[in-house]
N, C-alpha and C. Protein backbone atom coordinates (compact mmCIF):
# COMPACT_ATOMS: atom_id res chain seq x y z
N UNK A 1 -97.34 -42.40 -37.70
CA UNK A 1 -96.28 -41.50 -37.28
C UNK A 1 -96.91 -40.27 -36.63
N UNK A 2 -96.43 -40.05 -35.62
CA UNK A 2 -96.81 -38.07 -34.96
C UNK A 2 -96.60 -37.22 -35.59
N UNK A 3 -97.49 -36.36 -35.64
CA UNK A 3 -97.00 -34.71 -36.12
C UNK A 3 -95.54 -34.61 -35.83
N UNK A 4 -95.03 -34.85 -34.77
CA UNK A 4 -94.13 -33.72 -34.78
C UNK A 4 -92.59 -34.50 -35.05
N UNK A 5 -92.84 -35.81 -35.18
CA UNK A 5 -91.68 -36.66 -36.38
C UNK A 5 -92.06 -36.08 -37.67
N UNK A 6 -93.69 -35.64 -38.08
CA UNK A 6 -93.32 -35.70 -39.53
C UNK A 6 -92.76 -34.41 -39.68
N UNK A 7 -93.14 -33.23 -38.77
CA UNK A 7 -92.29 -31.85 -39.03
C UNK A 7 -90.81 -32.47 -38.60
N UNK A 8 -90.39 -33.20 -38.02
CA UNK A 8 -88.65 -33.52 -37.94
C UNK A 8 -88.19 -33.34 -39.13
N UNK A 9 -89.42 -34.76 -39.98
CA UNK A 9 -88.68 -35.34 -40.99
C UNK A 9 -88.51 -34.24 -42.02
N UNK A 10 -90.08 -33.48 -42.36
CA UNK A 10 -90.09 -32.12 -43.27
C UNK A 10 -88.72 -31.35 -43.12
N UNK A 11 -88.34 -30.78 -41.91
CA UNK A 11 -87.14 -29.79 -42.06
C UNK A 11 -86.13 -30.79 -42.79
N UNK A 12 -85.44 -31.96 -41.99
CA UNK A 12 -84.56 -32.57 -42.82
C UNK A 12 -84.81 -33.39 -44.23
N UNK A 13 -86.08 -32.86 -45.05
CA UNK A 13 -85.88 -33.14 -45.91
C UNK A 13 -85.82 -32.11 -46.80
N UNK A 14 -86.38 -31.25 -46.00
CA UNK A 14 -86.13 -29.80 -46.84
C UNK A 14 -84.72 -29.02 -46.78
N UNK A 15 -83.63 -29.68 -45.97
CA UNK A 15 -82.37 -29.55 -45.89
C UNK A 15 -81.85 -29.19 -46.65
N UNK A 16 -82.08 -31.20 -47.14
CA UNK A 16 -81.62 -31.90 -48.40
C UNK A 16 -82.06 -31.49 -49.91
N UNK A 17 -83.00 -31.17 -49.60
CA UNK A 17 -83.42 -30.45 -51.29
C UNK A 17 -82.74 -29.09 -51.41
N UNK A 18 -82.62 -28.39 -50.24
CA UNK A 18 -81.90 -27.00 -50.25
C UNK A 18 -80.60 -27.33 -50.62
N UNK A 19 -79.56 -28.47 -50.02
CA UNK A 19 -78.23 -28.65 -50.93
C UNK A 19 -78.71 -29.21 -52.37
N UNK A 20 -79.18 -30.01 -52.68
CA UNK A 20 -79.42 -30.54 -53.73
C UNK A 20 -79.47 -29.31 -54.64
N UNK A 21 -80.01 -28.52 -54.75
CA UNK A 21 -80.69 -27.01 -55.52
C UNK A 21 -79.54 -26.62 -55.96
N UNK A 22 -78.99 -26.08 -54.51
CA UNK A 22 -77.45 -25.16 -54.13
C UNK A 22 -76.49 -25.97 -55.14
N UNK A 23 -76.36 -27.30 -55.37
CA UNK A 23 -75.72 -28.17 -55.84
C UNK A 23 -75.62 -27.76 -57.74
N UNK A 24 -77.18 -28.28 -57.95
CA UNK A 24 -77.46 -27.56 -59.42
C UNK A 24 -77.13 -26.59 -59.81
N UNK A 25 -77.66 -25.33 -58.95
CA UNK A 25 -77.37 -24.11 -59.30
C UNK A 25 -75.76 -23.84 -59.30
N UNK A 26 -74.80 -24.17 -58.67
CA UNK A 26 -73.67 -24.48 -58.57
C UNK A 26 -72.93 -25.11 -60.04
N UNK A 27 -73.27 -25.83 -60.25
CA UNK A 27 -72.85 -26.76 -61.70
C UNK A 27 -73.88 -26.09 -62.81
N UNK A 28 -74.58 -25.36 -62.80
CA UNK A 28 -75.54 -24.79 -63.74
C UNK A 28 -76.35 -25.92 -64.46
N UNK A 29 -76.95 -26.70 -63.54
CA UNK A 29 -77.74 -27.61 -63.87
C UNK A 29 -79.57 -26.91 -64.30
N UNK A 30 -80.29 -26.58 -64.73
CA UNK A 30 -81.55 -26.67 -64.40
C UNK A 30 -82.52 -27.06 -63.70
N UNK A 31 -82.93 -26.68 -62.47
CA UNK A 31 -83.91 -27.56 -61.95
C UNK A 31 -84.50 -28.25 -61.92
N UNK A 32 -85.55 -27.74 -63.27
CA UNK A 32 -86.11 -29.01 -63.67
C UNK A 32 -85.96 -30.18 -64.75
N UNK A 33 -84.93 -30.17 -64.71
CA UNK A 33 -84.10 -31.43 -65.57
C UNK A 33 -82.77 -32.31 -64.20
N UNK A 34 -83.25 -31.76 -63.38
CA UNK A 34 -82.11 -32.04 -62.47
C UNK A 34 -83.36 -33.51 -61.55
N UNK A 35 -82.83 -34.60 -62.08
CA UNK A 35 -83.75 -35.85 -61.36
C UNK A 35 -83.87 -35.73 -59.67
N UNK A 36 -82.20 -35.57 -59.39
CA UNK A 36 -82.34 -35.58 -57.63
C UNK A 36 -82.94 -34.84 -56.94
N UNK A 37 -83.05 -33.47 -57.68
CA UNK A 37 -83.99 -32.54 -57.17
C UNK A 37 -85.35 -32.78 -57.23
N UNK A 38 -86.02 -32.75 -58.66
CA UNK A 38 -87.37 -33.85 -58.61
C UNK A 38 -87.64 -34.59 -57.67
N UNK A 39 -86.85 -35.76 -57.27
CA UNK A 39 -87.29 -36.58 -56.07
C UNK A 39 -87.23 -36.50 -55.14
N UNK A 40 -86.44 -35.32 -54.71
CA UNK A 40 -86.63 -34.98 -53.48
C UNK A 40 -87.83 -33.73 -53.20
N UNK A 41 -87.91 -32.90 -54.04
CA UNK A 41 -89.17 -32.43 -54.23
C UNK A 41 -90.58 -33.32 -53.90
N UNK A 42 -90.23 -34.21 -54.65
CA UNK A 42 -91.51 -34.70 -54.39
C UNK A 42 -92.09 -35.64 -52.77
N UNK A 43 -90.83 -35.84 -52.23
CA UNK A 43 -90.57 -36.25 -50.56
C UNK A 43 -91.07 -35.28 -49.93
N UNK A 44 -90.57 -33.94 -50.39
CA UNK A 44 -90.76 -33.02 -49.54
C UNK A 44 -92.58 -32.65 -49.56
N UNK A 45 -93.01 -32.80 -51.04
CA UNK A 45 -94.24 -32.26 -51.08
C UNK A 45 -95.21 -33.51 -50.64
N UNK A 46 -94.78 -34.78 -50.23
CA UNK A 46 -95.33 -35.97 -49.78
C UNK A 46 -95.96 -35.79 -48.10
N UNK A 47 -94.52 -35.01 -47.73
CA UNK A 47 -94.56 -34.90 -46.45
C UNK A 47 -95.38 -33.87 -45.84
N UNK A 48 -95.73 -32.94 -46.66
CA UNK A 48 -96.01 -32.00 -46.54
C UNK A 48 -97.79 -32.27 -46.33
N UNK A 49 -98.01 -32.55 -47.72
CA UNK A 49 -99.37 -33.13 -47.86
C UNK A 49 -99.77 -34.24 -46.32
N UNK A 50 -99.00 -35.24 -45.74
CA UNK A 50 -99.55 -35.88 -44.52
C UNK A 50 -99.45 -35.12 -43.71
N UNK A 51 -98.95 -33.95 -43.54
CA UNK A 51 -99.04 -33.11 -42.46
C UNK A 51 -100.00 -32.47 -42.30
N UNK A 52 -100.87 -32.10 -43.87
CA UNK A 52 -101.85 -31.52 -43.82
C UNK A 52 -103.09 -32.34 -43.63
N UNK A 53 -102.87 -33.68 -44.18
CA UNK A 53 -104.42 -34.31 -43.90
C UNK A 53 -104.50 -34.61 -42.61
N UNK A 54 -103.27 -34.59 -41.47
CA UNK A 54 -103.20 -35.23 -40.20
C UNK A 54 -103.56 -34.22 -39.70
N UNK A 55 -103.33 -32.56 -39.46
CA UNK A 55 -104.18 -31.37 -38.97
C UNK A 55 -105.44 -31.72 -39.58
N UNK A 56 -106.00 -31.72 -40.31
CA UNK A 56 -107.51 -31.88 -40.81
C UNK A 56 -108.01 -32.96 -40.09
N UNK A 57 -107.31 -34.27 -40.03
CA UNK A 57 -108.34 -35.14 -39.41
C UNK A 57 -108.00 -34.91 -37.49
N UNK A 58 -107.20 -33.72 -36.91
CA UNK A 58 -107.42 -33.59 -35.44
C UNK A 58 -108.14 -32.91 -35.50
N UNK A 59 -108.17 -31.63 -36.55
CA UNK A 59 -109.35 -30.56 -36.26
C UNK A 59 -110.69 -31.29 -36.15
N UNK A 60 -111.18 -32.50 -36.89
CA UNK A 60 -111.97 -32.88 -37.54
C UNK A 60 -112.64 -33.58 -35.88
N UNK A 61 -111.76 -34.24 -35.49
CA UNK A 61 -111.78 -35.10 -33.94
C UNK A 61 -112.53 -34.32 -32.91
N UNK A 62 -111.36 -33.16 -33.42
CA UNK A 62 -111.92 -31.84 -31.92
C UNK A 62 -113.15 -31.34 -31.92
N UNK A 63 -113.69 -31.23 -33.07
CA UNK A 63 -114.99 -30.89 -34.08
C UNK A 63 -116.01 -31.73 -33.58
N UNK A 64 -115.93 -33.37 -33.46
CA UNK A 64 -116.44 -34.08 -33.11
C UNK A 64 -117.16 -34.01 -31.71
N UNK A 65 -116.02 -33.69 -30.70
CA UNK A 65 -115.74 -33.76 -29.17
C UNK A 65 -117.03 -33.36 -29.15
């Protein structure tokens, strides 16, 4: 996948965790007892992380050149 699908995908998944939250906090759920939030948390911090090893391995390329 390209950088700049996975920043697509990052904002819209960070959307979705922003209603999800809004959602809890709304119903006075807890965060962290709240599962949907968890998993989307963890999408978000998935995505996040390939974004970062994919800058590391262009810097790494350019480094090379």
């Amino acid at each position: 996948m390209k950088p700049e699908n996975y920043y697509k995908r990052l904002e819209e998944e960070k959307e979705k965790l922003g209603r999800l939250v809004k959602d809890a906090i709304k119903n006075g759920v807890p965060l962290a007892q709240d599962e949907a939030v968890i998993a989307q948390n963890s999408k978000v911090d998935e995505l996040v992380l390939k974004i970062q090893r994919e800058n590391e391995r262009q810097r790494k390329n350019r480094h090379e050149r």
